[in-house]
Every structure is written in C-alpha cells, then in structure tokens.
N, C-alpha and C. Protein backbone atom coordinates (compact mmCIF):
# COMPACT_ATOMS: atom_id res chain seq x y z
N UNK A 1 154.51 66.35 99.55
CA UNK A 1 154.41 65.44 100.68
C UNK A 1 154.56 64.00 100.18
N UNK A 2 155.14 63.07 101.16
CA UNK A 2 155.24 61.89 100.57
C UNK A 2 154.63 60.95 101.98
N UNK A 3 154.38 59.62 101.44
CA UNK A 3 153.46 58.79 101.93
C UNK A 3 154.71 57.76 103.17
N UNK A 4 154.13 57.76 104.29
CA UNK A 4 155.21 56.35 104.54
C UNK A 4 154.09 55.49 105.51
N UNK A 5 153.49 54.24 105.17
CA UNK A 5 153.30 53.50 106.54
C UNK A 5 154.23 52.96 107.48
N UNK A 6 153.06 52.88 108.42
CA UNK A 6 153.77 52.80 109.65
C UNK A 6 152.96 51.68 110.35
N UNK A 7 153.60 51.42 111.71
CA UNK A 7 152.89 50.55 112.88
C UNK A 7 153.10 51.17 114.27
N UNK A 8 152.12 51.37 115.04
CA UNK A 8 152.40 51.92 116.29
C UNK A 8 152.98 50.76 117.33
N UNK A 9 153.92 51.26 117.70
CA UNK A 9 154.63 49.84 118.80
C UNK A 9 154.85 50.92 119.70
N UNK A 10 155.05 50.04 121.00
CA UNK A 10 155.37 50.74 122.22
C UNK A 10 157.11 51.00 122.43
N UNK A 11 156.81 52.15 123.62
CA UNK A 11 158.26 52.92 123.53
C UNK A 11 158.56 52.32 124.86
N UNK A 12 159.51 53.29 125.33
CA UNK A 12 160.30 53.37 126.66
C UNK A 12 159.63 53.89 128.03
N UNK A 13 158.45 54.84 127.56
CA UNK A 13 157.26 54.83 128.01
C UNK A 13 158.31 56.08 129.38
N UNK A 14 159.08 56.79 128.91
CA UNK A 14 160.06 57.63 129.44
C UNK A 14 159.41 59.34 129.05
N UNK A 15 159.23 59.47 127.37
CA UNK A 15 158.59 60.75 127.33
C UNK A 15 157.11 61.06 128.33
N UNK A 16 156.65 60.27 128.60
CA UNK A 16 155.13 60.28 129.36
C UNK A 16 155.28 60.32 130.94
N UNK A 17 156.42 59.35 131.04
CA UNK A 17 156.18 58.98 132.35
C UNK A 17 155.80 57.66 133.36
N UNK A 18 155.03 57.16 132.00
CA UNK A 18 155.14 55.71 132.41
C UNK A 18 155.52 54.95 132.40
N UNK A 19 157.05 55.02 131.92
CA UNK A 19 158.26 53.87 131.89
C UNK A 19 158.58 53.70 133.91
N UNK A 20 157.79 54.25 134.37
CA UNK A 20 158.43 54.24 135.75
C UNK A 20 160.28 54.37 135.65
N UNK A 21 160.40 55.71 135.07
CA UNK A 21 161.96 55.82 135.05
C UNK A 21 162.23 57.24 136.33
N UNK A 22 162.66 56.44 137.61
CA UNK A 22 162.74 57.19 138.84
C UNK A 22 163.10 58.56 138.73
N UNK A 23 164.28 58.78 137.57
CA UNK A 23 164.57 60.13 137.16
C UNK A 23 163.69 61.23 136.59
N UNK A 24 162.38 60.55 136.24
CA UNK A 24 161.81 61.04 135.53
C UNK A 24 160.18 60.93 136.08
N UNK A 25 160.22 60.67 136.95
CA UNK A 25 158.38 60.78 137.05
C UNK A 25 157.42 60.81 136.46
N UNK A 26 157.40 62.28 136.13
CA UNK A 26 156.28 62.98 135.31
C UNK A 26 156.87 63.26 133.90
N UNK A 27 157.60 61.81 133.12
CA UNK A 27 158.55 62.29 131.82
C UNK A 27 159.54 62.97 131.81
N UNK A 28 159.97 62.81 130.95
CA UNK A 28 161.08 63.81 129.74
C UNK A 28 160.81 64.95 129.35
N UNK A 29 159.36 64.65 128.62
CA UNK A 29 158.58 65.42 128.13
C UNK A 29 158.55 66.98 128.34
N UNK A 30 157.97 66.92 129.87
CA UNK A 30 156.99 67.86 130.56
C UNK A 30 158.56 68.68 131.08
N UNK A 31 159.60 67.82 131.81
CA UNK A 31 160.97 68.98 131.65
C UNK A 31 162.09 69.46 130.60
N UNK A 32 161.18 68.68 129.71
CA UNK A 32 162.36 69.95 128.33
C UNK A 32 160.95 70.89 127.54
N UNK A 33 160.08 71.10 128.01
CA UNK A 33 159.15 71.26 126.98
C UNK A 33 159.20 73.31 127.68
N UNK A 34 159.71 73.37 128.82
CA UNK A 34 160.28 75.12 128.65
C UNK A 34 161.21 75.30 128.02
N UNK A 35 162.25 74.23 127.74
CA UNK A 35 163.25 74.97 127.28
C UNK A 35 163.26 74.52 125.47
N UNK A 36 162.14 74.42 125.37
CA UNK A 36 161.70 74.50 123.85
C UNK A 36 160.92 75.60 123.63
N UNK A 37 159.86 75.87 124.56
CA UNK A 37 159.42 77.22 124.83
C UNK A 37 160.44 78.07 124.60
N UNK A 38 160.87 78.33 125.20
CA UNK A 38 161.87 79.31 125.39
C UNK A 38 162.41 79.92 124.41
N UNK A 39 162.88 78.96 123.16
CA UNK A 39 163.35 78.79 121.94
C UNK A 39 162.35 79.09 120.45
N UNK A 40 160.66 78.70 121.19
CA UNK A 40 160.26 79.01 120.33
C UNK A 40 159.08 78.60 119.88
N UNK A 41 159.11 77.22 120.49
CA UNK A 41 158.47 76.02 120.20
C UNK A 41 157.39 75.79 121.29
N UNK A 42 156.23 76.02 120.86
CA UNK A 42 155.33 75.86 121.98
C UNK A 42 154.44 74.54 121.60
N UNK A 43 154.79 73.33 122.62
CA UNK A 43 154.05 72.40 122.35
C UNK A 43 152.87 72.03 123.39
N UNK A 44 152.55 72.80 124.06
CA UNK A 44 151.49 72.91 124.98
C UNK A 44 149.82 72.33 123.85
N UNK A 45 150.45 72.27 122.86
CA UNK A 45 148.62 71.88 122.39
C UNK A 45 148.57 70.29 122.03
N UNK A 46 150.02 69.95 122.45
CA UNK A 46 150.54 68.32 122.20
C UNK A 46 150.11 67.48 123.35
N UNK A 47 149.26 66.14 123.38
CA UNK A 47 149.36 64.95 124.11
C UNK A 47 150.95 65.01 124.87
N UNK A 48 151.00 64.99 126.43
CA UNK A 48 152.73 64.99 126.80
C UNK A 48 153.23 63.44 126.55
N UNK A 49 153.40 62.62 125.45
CA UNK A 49 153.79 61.78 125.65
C UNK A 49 154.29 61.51 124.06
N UNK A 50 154.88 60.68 123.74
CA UNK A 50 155.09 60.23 121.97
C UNK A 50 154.32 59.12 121.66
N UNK A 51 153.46 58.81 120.26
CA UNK A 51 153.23 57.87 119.81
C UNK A 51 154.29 57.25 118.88
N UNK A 52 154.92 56.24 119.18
CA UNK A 52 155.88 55.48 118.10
C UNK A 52 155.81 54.64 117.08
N UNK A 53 156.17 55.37 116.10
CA UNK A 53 155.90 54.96 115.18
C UNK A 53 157.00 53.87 114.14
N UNK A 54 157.09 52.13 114.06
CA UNK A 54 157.86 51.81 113.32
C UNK A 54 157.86 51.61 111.98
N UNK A 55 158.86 52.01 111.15
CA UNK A 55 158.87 52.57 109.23
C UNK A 55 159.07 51.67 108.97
N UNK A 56 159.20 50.49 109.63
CA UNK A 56 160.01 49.38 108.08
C UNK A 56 158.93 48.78 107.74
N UNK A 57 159.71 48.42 106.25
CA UNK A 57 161.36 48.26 106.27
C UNK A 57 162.61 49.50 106.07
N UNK A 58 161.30 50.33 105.98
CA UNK A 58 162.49 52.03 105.60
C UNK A 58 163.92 52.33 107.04
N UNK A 59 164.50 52.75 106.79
CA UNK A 59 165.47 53.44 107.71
C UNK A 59 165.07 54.83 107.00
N UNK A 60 165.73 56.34 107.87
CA UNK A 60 165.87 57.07 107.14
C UNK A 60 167.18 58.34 107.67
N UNK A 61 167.73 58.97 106.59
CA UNK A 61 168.52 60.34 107.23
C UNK A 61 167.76 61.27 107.39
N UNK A 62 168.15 62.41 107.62
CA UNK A 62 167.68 63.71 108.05
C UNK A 62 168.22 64.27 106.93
N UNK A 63 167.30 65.20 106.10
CA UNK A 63 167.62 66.06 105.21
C UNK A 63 167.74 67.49 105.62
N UNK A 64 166.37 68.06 106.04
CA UNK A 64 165.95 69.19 106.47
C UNK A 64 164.70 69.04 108.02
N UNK A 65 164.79 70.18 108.27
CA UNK A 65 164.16 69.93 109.57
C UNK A 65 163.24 71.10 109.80
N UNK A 66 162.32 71.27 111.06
CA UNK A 66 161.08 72.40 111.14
C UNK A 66 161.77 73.00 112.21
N UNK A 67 162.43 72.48 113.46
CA UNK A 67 162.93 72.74 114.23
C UNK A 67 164.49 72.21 114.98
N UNK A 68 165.73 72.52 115.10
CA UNK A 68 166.47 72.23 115.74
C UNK A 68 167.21 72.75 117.53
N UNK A 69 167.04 72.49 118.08
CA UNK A 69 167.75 72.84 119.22
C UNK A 69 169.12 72.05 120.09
N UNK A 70 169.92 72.84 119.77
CA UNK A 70 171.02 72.80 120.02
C UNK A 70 171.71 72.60 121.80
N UNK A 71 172.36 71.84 122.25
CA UNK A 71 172.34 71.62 123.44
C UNK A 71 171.57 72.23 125.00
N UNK A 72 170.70 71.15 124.71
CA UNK A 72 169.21 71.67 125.78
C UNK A 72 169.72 70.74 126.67
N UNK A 73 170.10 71.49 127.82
CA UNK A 73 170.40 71.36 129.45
C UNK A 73 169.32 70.56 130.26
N UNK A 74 168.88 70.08 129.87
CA UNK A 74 167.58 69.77 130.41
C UNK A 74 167.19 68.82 131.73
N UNK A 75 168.31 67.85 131.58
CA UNK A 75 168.54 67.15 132.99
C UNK A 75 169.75 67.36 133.61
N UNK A 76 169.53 66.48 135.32
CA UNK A 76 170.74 66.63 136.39
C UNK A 76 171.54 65.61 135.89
N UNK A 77 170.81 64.51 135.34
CA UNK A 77 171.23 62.96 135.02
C UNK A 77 172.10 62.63 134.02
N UNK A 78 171.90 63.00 133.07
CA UNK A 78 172.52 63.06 131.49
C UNK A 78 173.45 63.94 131.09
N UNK A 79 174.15 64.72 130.21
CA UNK A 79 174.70 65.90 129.30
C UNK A 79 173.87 66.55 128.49
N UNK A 80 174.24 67.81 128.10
CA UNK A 80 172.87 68.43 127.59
C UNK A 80 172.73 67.70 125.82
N UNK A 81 171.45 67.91 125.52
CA UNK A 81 171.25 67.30 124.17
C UNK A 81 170.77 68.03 122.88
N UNK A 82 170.60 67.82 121.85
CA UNK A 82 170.71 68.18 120.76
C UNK A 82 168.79 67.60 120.36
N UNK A 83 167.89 68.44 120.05
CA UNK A 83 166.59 68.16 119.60
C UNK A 83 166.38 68.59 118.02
N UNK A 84 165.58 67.48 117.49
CA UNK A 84 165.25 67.71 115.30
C UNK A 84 163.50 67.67 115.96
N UNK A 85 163.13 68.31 115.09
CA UNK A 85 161.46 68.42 114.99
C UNK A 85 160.89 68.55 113.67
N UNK A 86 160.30 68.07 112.74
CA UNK A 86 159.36 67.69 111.85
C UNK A 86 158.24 67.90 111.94
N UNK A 87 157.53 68.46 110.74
CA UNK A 87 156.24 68.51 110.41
C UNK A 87 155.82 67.54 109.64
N UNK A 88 154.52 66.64 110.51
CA UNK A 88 154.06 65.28 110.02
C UNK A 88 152.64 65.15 110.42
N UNK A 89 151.78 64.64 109.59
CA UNK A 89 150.25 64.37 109.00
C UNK A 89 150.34 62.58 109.83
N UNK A 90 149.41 62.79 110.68
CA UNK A 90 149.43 61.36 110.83
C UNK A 90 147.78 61.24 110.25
N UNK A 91 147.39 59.15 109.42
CA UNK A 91 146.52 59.52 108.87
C UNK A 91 145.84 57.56 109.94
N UNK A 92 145.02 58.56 110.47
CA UNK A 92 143.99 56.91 110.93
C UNK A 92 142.80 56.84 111.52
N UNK A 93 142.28 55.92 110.71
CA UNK A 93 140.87 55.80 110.54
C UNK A 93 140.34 56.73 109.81
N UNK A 94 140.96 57.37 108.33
CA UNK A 94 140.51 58.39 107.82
C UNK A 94 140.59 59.49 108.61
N UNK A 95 140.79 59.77 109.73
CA UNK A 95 141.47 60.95 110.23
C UNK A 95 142.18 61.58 109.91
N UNK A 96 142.67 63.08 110.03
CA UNK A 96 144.20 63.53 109.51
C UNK A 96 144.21 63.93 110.61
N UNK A 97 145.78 64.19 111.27
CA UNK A 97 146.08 64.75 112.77
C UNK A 97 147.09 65.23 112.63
N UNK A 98 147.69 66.93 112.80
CA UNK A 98 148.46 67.21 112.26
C UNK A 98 149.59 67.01 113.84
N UNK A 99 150.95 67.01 114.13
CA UNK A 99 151.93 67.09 114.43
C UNK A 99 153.41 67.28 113.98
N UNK A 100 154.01 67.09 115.13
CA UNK A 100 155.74 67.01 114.88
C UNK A 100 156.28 65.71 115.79
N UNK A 101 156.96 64.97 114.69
CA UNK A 101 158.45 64.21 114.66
C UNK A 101 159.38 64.76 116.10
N UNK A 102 159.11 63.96 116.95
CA UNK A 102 160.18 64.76 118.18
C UNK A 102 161.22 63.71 117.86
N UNK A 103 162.39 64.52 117.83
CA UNK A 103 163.50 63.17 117.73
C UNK A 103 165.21 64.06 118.58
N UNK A 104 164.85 63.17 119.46
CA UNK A 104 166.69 63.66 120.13
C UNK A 104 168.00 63.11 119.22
N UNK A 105 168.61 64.04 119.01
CA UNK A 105 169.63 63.69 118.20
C UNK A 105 170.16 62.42 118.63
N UNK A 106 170.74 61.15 118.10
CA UNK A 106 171.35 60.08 118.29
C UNK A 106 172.29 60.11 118.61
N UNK A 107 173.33 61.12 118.23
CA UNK A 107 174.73 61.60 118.50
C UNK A 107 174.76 62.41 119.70
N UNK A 108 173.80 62.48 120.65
CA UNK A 108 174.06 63.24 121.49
C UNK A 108 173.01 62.27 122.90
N UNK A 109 172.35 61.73 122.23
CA UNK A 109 171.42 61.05 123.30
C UNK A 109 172.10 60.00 124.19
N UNK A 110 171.78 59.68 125.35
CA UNK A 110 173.14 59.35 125.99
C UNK A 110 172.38 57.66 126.59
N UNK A 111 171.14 57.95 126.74
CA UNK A 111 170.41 56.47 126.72
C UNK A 111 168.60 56.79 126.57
N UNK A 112 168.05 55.38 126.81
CA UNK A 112 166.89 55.18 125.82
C UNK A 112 166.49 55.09 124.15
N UNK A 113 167.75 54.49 123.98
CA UNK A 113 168.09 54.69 122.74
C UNK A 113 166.86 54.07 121.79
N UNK A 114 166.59 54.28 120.60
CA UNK A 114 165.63 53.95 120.02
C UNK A 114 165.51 52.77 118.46
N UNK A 115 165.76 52.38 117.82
CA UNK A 115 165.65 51.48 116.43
C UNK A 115 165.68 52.87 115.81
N UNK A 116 166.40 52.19 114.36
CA UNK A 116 166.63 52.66 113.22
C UNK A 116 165.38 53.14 112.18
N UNK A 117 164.66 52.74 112.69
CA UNK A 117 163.47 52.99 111.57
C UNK A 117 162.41 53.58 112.52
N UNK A 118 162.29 54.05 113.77
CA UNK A 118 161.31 54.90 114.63
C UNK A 118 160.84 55.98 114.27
N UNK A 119 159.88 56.62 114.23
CA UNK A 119 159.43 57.88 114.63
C UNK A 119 158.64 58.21 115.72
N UNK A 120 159.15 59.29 116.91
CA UNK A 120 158.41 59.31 117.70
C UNK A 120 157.30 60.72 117.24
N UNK A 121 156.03 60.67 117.70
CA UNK A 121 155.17 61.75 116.94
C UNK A 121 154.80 62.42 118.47
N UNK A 122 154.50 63.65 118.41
CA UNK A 122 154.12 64.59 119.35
C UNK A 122 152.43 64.89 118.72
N UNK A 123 151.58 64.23 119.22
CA UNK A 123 150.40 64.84 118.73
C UNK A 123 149.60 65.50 119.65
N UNK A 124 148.12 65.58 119.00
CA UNK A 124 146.85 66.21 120.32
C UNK A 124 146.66 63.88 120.56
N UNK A 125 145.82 64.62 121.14
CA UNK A 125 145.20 63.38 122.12
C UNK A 125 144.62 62.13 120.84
N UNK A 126 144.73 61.11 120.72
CA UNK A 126 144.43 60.27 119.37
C UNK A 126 143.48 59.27 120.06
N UNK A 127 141.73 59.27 119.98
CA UNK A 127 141.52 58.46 120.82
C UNK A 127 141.52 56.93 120.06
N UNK A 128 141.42 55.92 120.70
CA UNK A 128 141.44 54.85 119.72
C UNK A 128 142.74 54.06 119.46
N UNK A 129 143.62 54.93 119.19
CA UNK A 129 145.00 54.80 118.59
C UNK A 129 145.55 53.63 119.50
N UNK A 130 146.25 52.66 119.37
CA UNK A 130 146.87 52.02 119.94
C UNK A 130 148.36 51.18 119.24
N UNK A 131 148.43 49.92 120.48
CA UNK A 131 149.73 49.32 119.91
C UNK A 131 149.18 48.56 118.77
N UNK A 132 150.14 48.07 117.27
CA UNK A 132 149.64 47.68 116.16
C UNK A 132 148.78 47.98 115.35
N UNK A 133 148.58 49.23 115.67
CA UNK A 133 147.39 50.28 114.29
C UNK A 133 147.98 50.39 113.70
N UNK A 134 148.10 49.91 112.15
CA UNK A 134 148.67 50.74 110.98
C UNK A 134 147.96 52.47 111.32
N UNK A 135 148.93 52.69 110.48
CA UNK A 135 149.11 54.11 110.29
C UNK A 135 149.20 54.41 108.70
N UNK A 136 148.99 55.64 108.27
CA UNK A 136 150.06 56.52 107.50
C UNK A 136 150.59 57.93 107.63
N UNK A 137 151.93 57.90 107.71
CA UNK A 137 152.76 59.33 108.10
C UNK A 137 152.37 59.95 106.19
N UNK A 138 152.46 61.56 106.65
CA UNK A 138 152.33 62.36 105.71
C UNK A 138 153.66 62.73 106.16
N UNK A 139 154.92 62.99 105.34
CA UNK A 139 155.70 64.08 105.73
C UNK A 139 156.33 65.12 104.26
N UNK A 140 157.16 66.16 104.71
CA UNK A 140 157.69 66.92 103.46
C UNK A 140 158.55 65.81 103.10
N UNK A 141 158.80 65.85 101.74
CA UNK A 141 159.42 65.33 100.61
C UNK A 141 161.29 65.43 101.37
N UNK A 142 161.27 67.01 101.22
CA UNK A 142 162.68 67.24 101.31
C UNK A 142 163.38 67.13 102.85
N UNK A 143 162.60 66.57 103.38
CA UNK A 143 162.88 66.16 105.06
C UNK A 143 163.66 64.94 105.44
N UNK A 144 163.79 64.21 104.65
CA UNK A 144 164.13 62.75 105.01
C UNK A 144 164.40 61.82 103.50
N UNK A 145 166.01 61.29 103.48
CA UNK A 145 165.88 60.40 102.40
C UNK A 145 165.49 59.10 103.37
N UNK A 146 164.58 58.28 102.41
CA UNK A 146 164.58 57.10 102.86
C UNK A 146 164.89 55.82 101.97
N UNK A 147 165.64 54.79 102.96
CA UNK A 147 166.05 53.30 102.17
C UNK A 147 165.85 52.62 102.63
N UNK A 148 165.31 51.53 102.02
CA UNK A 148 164.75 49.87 102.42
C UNK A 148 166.34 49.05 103.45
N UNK A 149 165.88 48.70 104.41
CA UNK A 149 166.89 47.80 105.66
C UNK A 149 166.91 47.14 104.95
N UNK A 150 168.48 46.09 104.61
CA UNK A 150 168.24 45.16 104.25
C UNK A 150 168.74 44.55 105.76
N UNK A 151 168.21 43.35 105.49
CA UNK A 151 168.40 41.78 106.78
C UNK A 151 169.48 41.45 107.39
C-alpha cells in the first residue's frame, strides 16, 4: 500500500443530488448503483454520495483496477459510460475507513467533468469530515502511477 495526502474540496454535488441537477434529483448515484449490482458490485453499505478528494500536486494513470464496467446505460440524457473502481483506506482523525475510488471513465464521460488530480471516494457515512480536512488515502501500490503537475 502506498500513502497519498489529500484535501477534501467540494464536487458537482451531482453523485448525491445536491447539485440541484434537474436530470438528476435523487443523483447519479442512486440510478447506476443497479446496474453495478447487477454486475456485481454491491454498494448499498456506501454513503450515496462521493467525498472528493484533491491529490496535488500528484496527477495520476490507471494501472490496475478492483472493478471495471463497461458501457453502463444508465441515463436518458447522456451515452452509456464506462465505470474504474478502487480499493482505498481513507485515514482521518486517526480513523481508518475502508472504501472504493468511484471514477467514470474520462473517455467516455460526456459532462461534469472533474480535475486531473481528483478522487472521488464511495464511503460509509464519515461524521465530521468536511470541506478542507486533510486526509490520507491508503491505496494498492500497483493501481495507479503517480507524477508531480508541473505549473
């Protein structure tokens, strides 16, 4: 496992629901989360929303992954999309909290697009947690190369 800090900043507020995104009401979340079921992936023990997490100065690729799903139909609005899932240790206040890295493929995501150095995390409920908590992500080694942004 390797170490990365982080900072929690706010999202699009689209996986939850509270981006007030008309298409979406009750999230993103809550209508792709059967057809991850379906596949395999049961995230029913997850908070329905993402905590975001920003890496820099890291960027990173995708090496290996816990989960992939391959064009998920999931809205009327969009084209279907491409989902990566990760196994990741979030660590705060001496807490450990285990989750997964939800990340829609970039190459297939059609808007809400996100920064180069994000992670969005699927956890249980984090009380406390907010915008500008350091963090530290636990993740596998062989999951992700990472390199310093330069300016």
């Amino acid at each position: 496992m390797i170490s990365i800090t982080g900072k929690v900043i706010s999202g699009h507020g689209v996986a939850s629901g509270k981006g007030n995104d008309i298409r979406y009401p009750k999230g993103t979340l809550r209508l792709q989360m059967p057809f991850f079921k379906k596949r395999g992936l049961d995230l029913s023990a997850f908070f329905v929303g993402t905590i975001n997490i920003d890496i820099s100065p890291y960027q990173f690729s995708i090496k290996n992954y816990k989960y992939y799903f391959k064009e998920i139909n999931w809205s009327k609005y969009i084209p279907p999309e491409n989902f990566y899932f990760f196994e990741v240790q979030l660590i705060f206040k001496e807490s450990v909290f285990k989750g997964l890295i939800y990340m829609p493929d970039p190459k297939t995501k059609t808007d809400h697009h996100q920064i180069s150095n994000l992670f969005e995390l699927l956890m249980p409920k984090i009380e406390g947690i907010k915008q500008d908590e350091n963090i530290i992500l636990k993740l596998k080694e062989d999951d992700f190369n990472f390199m310093i942004k330069s300016p």
